[in-house]
PDB file of N, CA and C in Angstrom:
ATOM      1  N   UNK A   1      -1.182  10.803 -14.560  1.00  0.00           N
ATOM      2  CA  UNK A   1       0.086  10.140 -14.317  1.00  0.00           C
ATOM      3  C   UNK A   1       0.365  10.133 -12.816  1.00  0.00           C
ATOM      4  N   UNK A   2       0.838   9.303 -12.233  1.00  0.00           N
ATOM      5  CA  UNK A   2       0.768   9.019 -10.935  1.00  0.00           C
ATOM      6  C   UNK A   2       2.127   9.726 -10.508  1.00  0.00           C
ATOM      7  N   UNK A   3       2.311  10.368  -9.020  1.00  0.00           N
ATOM      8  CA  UNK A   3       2.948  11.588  -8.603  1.00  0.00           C
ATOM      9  C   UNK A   3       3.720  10.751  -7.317  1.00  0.00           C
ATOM     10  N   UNK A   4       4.916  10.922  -7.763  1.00  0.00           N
ATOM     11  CA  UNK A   4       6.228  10.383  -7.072  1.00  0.00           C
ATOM     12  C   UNK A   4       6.341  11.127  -5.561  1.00  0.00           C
ATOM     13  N   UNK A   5       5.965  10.252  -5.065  1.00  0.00           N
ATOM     14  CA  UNK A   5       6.592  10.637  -3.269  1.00  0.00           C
ATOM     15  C   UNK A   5       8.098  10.552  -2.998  1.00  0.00           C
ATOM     16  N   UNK A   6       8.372  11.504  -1.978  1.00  0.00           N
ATOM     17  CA  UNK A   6       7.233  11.845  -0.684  1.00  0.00           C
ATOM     18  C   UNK A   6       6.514  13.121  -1.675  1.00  0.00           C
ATOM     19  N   UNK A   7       5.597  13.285  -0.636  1.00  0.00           N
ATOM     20  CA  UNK A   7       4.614  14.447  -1.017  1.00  0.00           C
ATOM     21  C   UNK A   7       4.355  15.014   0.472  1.00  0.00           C
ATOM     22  N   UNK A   8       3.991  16.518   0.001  1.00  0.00           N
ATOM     23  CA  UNK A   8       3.277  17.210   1.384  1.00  0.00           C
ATOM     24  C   UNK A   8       1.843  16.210   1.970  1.00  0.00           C
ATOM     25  N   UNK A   9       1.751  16.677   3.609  1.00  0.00           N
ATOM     26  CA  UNK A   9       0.511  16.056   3.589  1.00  0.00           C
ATOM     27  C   UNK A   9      -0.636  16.769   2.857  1.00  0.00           C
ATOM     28  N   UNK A  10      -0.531  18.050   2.805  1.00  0.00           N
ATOM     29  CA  UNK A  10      -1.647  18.569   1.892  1.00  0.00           C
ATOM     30  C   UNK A  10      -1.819  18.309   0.675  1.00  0.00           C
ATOM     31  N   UNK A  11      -0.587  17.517  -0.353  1.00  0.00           N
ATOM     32  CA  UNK A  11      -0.430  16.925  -1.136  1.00  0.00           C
ATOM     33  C   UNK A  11      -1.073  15.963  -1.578  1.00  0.00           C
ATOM     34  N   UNK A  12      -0.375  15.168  -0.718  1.00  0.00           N
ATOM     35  CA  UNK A  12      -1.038  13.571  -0.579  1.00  0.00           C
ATOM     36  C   UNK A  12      -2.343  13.425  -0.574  1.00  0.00           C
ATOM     37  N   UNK A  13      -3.191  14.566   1.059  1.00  0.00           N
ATOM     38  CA  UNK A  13      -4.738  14.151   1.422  1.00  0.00           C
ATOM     39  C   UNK A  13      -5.493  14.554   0.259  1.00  0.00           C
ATOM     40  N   UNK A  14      -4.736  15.930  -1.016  1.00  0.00           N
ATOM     41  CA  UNK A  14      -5.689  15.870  -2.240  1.00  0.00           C
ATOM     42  C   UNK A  14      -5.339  14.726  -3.331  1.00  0.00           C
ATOM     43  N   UNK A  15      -4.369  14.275  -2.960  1.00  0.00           N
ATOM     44  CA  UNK A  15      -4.652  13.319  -4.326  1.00  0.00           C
ATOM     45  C   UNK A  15      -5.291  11.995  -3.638  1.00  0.00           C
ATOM     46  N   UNK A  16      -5.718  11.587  -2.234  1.00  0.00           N
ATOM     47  CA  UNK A  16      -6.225  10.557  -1.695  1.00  0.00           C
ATOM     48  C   UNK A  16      -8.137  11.126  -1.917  1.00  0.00           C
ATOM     49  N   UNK A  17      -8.230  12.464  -1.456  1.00  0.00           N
ATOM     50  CA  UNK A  17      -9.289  13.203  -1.898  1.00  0.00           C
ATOM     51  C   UNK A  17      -9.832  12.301  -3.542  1.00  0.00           C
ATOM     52  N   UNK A  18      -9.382  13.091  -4.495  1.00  0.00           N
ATOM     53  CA  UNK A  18      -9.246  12.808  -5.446  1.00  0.00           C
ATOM     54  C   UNK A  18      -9.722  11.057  -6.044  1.00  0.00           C
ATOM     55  N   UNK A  19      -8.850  10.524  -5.529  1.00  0.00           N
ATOM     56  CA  UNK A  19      -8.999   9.383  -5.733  1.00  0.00           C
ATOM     57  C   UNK A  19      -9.724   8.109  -5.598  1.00  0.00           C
ATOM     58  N   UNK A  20     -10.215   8.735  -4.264  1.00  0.00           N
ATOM     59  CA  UNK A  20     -11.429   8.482  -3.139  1.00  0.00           C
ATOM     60  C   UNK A  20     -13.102   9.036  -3.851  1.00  0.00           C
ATOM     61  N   UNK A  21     -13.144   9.989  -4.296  1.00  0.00           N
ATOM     62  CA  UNK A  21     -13.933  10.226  -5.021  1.00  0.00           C
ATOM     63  C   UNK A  21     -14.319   9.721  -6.595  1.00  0.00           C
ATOM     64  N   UNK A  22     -13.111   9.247  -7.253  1.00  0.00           N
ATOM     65  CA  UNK A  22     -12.774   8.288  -8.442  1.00  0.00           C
ATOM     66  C   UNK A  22     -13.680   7.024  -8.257  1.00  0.00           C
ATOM     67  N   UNK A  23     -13.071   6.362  -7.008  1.00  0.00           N
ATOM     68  CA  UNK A  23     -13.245   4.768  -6.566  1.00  0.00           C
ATOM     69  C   UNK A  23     -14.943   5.099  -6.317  1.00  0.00           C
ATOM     70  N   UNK A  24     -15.508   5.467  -5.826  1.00  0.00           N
ATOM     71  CA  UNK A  24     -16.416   5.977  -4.993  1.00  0.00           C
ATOM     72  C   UNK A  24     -17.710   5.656  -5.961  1.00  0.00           C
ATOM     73  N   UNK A  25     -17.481   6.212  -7.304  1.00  0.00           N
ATOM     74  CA  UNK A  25     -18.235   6.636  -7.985  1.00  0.00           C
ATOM     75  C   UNK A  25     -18.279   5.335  -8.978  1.00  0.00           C
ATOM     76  N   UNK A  26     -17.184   4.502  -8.994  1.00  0.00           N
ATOM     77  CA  UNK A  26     -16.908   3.318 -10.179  1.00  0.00           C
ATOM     78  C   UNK A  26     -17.719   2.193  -9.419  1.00  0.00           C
ATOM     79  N   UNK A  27     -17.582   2.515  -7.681  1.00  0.00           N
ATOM     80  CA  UNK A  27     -17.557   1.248  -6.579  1.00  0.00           C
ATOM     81  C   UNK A  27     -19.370   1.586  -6.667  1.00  0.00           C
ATOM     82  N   UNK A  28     -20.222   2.741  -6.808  1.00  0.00           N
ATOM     83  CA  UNK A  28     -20.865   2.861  -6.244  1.00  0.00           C
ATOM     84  C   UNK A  28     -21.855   3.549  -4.331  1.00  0.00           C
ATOM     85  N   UNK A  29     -20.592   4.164  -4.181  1.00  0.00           N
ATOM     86  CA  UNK A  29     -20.356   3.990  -3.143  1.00  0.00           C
ATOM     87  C   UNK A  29     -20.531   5.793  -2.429  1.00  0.00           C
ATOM     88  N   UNK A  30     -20.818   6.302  -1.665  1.00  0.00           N
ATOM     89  CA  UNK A  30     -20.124   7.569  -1.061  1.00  0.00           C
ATOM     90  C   UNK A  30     -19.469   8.302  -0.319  1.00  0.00           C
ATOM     91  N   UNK A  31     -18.839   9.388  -0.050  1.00  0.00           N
ATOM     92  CA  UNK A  31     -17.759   9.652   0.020  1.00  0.00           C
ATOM     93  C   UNK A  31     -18.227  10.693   1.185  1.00  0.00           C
ATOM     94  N   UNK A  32     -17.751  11.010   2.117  1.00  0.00           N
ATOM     95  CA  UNK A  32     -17.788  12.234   2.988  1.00  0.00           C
ATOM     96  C   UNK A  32     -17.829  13.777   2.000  1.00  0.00           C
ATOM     97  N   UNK A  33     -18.393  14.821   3.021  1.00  0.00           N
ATOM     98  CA  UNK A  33     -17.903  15.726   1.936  1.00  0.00           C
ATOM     99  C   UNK A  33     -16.876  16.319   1.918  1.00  0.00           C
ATOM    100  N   UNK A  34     -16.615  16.403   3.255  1.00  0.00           N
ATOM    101  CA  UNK A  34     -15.159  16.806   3.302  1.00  0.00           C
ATOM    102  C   UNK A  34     -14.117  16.273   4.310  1.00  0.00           C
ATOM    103  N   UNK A  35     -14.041  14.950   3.118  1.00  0.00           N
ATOM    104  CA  UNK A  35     -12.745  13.543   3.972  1.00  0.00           C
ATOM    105  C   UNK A  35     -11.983  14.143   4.623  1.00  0.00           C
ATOM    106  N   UNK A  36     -11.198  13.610   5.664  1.00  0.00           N
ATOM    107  CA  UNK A  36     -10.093  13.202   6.445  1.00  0.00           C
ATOM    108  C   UNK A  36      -9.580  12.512   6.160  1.00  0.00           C
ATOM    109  N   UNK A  37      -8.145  12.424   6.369  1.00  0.00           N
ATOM    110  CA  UNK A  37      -7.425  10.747   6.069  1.00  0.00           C
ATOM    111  C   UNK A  37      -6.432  10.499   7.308  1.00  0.00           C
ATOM    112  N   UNK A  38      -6.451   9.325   7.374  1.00  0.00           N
ATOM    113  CA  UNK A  38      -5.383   8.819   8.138  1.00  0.00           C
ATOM    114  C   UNK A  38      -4.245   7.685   7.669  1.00  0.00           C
ATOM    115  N   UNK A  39      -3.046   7.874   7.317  1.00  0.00           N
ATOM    116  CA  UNK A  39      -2.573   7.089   6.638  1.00  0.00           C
ATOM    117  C   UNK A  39      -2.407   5.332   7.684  1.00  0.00           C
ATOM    118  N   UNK A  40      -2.169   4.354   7.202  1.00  0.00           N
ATOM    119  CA  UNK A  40      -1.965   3.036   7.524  1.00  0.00           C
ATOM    120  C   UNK A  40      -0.592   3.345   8.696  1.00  0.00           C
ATOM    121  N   UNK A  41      -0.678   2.828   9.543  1.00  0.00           N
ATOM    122  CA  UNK A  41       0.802   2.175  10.111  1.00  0.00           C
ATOM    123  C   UNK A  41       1.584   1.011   9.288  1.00  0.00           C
ATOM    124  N   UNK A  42       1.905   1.062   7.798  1.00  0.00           N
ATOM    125  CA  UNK A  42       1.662  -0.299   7.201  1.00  0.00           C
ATOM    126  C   UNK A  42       3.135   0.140   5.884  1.00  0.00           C
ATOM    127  N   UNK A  43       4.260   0.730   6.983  1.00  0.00           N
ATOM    128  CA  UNK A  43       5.828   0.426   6.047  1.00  0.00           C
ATOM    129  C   UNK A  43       5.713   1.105   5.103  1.00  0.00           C
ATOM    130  N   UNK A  44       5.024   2.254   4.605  1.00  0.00           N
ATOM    131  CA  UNK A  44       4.652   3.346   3.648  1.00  0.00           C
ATOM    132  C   UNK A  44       3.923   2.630   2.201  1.00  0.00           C
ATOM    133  N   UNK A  45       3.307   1.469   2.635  1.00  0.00           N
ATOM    134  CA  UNK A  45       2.268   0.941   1.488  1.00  0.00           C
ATOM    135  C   UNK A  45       1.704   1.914   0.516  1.00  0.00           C
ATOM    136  N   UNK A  46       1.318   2.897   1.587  1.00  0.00           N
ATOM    137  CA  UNK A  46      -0.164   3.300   0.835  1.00  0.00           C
ATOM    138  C   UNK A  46      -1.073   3.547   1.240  1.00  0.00           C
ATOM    139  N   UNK A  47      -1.593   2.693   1.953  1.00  0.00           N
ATOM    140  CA  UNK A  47      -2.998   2.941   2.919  1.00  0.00           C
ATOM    141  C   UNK A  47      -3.525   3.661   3.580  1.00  0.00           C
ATOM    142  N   UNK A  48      -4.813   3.933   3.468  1.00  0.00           N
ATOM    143  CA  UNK A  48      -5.480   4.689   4.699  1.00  0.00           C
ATOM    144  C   UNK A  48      -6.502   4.453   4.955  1.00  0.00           C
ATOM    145  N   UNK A  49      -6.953   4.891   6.206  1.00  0.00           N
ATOM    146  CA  UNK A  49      -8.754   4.995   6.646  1.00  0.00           C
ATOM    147  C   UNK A  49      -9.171   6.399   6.352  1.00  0.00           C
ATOM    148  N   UNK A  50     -10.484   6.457   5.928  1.00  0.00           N
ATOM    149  CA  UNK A  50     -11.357   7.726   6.448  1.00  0.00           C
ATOM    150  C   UNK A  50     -11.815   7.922   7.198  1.00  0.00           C
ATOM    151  N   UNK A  51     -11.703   8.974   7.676  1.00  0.00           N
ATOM    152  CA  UNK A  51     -11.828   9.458   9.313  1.00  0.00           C
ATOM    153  C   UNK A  51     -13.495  10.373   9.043  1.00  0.00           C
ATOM    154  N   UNK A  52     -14.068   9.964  10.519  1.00  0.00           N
ATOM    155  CA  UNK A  52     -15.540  10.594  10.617  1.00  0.00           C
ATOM    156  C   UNK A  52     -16.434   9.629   9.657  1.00  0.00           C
ATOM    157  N   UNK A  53     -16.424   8.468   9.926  1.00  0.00           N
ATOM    158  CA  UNK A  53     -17.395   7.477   9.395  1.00  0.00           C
ATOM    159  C   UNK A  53     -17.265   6.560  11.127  1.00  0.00           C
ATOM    160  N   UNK A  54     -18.775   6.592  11.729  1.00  0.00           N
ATOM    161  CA  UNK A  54     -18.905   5.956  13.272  1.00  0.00           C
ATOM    162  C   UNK A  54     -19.678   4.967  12.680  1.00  0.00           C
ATOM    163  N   UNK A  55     -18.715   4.034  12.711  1.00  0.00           N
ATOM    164  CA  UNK A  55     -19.382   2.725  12.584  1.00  0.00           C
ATOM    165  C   UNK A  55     -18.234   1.582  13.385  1.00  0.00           C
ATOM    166  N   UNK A  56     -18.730   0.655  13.738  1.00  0.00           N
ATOM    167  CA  UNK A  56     -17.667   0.155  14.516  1.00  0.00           C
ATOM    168  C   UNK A  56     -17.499  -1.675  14.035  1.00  0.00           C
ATOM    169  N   UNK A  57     -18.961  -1.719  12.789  1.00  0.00           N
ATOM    170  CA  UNK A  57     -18.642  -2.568  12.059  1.00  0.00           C
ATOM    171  C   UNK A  57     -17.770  -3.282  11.132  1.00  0.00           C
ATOM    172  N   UNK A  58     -17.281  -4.637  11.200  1.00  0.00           N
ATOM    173  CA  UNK A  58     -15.925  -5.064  10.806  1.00  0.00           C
ATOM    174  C   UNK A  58     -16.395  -4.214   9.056  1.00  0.00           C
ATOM    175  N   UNK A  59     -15.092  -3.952   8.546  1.00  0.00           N
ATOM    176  CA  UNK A  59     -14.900  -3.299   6.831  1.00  0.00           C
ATOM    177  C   UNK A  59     -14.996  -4.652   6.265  1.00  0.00           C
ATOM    178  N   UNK A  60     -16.241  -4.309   5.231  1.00  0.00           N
ATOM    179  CA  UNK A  60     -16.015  -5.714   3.816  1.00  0.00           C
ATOM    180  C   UNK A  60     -15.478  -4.925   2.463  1.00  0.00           C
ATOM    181  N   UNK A  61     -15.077  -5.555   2.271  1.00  0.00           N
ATOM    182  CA  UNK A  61     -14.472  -5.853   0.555  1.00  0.00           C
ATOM    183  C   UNK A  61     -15.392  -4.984   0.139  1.00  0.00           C
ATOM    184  N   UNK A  62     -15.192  -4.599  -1.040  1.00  0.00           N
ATOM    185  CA  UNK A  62     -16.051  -3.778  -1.879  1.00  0.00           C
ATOM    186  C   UNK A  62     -15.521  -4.051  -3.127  1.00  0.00           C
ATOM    187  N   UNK A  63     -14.298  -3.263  -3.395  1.00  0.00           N
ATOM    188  CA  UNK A  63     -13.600  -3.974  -5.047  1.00  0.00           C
ATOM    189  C   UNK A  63     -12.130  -3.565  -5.070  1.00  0.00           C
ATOM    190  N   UNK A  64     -11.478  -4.356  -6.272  1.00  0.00           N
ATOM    191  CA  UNK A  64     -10.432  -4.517  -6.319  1.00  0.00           C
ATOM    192  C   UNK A  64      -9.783  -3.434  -7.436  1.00  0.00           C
ATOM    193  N   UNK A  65      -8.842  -2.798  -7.547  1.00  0.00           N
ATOM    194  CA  UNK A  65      -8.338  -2.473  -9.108  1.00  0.00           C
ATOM    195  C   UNK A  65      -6.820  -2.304  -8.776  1.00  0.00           C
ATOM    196  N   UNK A  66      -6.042  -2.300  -9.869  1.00  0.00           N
ATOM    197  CA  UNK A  66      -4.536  -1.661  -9.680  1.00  0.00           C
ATOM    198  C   UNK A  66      -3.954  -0.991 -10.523  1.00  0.00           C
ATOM    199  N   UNK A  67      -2.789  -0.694 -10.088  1.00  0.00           N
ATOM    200  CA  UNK A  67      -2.007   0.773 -11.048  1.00  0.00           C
ATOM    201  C   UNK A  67      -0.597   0.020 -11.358  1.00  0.00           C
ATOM    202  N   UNK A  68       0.530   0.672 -12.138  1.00  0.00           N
ATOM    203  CA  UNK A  68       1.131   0.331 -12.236  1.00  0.00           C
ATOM    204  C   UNK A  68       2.439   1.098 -11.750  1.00  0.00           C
ATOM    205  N   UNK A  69       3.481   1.283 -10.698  1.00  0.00           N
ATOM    206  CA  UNK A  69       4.015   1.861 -10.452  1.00  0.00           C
ATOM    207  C   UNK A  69       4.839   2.411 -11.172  1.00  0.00           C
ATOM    208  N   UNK A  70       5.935   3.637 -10.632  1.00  0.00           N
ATOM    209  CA  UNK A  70       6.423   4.326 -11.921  1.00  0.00           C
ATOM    210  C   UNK A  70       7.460   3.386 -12.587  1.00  0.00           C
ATOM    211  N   UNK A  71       8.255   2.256 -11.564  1.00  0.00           N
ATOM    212  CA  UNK A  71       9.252   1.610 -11.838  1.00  0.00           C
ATOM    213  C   UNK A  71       8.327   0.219 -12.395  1.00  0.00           C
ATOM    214  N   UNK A  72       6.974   0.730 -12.861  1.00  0.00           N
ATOM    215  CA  UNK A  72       6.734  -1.326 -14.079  1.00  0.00           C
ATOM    216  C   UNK A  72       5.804  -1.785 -12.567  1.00  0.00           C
ATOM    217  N   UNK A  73       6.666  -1.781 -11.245  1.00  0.00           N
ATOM    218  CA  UNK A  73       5.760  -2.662 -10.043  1.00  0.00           C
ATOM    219  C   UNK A  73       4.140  -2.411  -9.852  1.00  0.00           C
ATOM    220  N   UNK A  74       3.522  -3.666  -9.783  1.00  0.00           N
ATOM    221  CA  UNK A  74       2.118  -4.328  -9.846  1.00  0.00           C
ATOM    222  C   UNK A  74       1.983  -3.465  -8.239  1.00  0.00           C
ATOM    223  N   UNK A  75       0.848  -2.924  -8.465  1.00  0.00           N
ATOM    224  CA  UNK A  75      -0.050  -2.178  -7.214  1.00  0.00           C
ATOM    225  C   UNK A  75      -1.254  -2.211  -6.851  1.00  0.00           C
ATOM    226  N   UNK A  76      -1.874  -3.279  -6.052  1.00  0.00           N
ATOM    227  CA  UNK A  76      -3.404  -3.526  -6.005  1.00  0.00           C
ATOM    228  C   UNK A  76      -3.587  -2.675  -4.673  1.00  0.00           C
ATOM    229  N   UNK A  77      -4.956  -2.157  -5.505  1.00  0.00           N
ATOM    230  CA  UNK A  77      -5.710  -1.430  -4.280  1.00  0.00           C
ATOM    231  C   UNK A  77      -6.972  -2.156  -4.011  1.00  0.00           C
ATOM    232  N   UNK A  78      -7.199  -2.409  -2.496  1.00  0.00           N
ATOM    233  CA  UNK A  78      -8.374  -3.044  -2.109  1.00  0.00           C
ATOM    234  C   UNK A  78      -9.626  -1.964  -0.996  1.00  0.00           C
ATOM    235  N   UNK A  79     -10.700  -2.044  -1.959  1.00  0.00           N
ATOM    236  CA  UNK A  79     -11.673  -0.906  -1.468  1.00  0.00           C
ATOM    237  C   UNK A  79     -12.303  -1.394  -0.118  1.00  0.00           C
ATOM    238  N   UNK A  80     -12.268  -0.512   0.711  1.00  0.00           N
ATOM    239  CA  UNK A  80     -13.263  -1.178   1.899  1.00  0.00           C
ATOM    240  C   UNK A  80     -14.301  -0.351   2.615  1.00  0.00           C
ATOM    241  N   UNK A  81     -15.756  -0.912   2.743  1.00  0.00           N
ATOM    242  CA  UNK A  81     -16.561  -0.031   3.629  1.00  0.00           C
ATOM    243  C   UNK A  81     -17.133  -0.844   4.695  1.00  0.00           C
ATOM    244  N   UNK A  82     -17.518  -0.303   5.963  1.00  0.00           N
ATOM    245  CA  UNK A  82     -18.045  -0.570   6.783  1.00  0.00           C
ATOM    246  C   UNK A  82     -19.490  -0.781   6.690  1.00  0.00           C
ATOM    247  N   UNK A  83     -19.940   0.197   6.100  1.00  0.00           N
ATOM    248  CA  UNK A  83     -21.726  -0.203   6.367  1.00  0.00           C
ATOM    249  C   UNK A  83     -22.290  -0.280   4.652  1.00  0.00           C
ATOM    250  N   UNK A  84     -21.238  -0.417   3.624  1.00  0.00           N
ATOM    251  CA  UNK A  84     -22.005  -0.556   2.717  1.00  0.00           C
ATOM    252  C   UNK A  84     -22.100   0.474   1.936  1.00  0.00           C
ATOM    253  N   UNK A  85     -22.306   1.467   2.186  1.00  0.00           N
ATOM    254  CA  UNK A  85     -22.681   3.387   1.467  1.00  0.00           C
ATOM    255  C   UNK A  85     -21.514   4.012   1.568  1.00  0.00           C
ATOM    256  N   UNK A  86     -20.417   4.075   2.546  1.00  0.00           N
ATOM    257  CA  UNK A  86     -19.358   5.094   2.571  1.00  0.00           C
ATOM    258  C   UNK A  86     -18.067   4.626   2.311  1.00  0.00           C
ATOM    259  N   UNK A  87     -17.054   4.746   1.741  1.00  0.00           N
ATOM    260  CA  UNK A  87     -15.912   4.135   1.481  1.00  0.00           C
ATOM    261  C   UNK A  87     -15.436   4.441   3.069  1.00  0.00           C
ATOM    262  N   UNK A  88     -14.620   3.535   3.495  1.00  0.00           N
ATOM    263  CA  UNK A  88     -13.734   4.140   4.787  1.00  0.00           C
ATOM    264  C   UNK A  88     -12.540   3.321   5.149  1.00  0.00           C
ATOM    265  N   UNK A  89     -12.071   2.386   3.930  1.00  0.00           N
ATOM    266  CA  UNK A  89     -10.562   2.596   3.232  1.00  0.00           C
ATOM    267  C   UNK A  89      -9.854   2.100   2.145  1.00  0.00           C
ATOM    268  N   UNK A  90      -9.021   2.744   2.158  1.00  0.00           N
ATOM    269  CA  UNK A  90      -8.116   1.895   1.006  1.00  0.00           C
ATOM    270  C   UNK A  90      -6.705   1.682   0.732  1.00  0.00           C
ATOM    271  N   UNK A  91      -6.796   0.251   0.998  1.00  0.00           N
ATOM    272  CA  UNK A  91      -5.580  -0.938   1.207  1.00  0.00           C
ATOM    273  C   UNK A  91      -4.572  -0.958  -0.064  1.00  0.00           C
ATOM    274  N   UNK A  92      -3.587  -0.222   0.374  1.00  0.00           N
ATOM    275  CA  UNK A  92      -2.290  -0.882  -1.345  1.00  0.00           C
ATOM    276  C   UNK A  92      -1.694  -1.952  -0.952  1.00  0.00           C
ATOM    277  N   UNK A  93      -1.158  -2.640  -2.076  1.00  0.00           N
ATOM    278  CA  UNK A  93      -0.444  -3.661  -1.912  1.00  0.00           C
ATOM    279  C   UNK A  93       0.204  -4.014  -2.814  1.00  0.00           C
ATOM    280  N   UNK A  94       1.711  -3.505  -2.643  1.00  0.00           N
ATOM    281  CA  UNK A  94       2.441  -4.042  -3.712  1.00  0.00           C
ATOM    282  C   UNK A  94       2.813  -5.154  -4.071  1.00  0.00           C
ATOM    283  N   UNK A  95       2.606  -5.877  -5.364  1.00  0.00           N
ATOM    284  CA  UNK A  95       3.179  -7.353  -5.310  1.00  0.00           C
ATOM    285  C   UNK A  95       4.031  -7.525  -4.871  1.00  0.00           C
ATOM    286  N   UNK A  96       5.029  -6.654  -4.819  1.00  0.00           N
ATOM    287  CA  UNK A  96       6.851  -7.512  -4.311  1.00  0.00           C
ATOM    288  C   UNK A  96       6.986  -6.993  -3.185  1.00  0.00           C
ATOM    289  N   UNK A  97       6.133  -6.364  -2.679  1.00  0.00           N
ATOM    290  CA  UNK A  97       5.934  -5.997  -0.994  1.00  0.00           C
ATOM    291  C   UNK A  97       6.607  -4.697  -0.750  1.00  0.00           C
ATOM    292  N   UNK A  98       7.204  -3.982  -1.325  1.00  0.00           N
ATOM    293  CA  UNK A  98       7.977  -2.876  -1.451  1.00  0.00           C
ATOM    294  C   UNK A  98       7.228  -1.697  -1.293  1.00  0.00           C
ATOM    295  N   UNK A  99       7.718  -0.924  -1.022  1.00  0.00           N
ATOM    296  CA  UNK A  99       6.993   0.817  -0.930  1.00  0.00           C
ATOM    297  C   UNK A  99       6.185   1.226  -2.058  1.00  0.00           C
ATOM    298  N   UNK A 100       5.319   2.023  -2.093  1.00  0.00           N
ATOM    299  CA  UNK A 100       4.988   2.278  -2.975  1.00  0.00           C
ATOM    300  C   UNK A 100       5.894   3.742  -3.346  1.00  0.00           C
ATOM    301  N   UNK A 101       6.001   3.477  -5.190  1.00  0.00           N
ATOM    302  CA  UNK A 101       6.854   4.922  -5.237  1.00  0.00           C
ATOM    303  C   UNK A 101       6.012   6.208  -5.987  1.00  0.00           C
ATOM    304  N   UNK A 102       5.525   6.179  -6.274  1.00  0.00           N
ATOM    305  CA  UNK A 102       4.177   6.906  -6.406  1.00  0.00           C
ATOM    306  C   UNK A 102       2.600   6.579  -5.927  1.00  0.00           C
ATOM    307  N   UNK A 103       1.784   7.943  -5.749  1.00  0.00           N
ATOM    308  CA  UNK A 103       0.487   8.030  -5.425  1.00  0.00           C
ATOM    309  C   UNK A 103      -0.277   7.954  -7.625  1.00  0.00           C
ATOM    310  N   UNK A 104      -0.995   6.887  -7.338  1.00  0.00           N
ATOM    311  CA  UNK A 104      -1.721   7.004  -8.347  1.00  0.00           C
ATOM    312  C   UNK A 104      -3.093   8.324  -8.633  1.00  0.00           C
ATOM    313  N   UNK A 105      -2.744   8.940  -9.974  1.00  0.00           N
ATOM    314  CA  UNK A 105      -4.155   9.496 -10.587  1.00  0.00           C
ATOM    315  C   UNK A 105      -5.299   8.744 -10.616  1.00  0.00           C
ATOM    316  N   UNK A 106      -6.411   8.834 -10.651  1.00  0.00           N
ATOM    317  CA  UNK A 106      -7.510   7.870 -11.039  1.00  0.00           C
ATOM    318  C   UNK A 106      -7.262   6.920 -12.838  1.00  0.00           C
ATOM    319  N   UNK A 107      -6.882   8.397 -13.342  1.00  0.00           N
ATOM    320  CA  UNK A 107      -6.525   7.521 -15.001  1.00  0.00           C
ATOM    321  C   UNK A 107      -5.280   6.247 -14.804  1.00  0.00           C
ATOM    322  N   UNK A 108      -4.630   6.548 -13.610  1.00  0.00           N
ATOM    323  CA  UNK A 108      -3.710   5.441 -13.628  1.00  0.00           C
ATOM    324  C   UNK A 108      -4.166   3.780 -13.065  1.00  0.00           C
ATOM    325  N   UNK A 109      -5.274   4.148 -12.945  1.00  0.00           N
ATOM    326  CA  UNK A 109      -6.347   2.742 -11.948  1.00  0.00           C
ATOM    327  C   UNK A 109      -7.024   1.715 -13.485  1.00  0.00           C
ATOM    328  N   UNK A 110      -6.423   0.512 -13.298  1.00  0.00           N
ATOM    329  CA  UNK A 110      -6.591  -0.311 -13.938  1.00  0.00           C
ATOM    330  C   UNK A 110      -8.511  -1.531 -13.542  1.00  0.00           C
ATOM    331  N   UNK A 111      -9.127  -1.232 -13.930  1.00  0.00           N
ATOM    332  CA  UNK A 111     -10.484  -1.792 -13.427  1.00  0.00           C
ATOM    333  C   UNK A 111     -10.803  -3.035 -14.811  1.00  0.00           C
ATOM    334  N   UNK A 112     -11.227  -4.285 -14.210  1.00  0.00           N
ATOM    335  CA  UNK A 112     -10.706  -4.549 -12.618  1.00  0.00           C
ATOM    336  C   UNK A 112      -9.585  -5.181 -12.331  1.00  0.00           C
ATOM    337  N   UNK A 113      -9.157  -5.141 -11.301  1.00  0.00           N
ATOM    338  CA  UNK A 113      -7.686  -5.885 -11.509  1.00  0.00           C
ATOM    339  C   UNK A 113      -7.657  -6.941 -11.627  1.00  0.00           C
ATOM    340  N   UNK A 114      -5.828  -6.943 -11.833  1.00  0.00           N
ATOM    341  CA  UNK A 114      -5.641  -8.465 -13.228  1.00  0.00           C
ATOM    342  C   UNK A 114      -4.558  -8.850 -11.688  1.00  0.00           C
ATOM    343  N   UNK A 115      -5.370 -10.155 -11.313  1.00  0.00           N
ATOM    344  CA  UNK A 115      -4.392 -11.370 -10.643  1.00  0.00           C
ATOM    345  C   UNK A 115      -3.443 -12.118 -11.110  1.00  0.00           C
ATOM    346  N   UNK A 116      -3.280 -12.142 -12.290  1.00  0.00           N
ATOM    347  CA  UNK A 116      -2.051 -12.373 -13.160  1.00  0.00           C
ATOM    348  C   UNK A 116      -0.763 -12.051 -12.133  1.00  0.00           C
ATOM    349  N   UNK A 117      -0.134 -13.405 -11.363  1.00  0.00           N
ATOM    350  CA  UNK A 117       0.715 -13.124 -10.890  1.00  0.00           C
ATOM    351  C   UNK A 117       2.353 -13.124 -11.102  1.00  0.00           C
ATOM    352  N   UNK A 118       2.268 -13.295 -12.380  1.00  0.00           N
ATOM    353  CA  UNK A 118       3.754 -12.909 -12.817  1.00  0.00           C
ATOM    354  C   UNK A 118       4.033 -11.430 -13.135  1.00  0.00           C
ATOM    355  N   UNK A 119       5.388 -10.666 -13.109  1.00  0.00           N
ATOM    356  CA  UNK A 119       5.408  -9.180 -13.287  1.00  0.00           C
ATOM    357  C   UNK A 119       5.980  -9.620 -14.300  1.00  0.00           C
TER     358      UNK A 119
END
């Protein structure tokens, strides 16, 4: 069940931990062993980079899924890696552009996501 912010940062970086390791494994993909995070400058979306991946190559797409916030609101997360092998971030985006009000569990990750744009 996805965990209502704010949260500690030690909070947060384990359930981004967590989650990061979820995506990782569905995406194909791997994970540092022991991530860093940096959250987005991005109005408390959601987002972050992983820190200690040197690559300076633009991030592609990798995959899409979403959650559903605690209040019903549509939450797409967009996976991104730089070279292909390491996740190094991941983009929220709420449909109605709003904060996010919880950090999603992995069980709360809807694969793959539904573009269905009516709420």
């Amino acid at each position: 069940m996805s965990v209502e912010l704010p949260l500690t940062k030690e909070r947060i970086d384990g359930l981004r931990c967590k989650l990061s390791a979820f995506v990782c494994k569905k995406a194909g993909l791997s994970l540092l062993s022991e991530p860093k995070f940096q959250a987005f400058e991005d109005g408390d979306m959601g987002g972050f980079f992983l820190l200690g991946i040197e690559n300076d190559s633009a991030e592609k797409k990798i995959a899409d899924c979403e959650y559903h916030d605690i209040d019903g609101g549509r939450v797409l997360l967009t996976l991104y890696s730089r070279d292909g092998r390491f996740l190094s971030s991941i983009e929220f985006w709420r449909l109605d552009f709003g904060r996010i009000l919880a950090f999603p569990e992995p069980e709360d990750l809807i694969h793959p996501a539904q573009y269905d744009t009516a709420q």
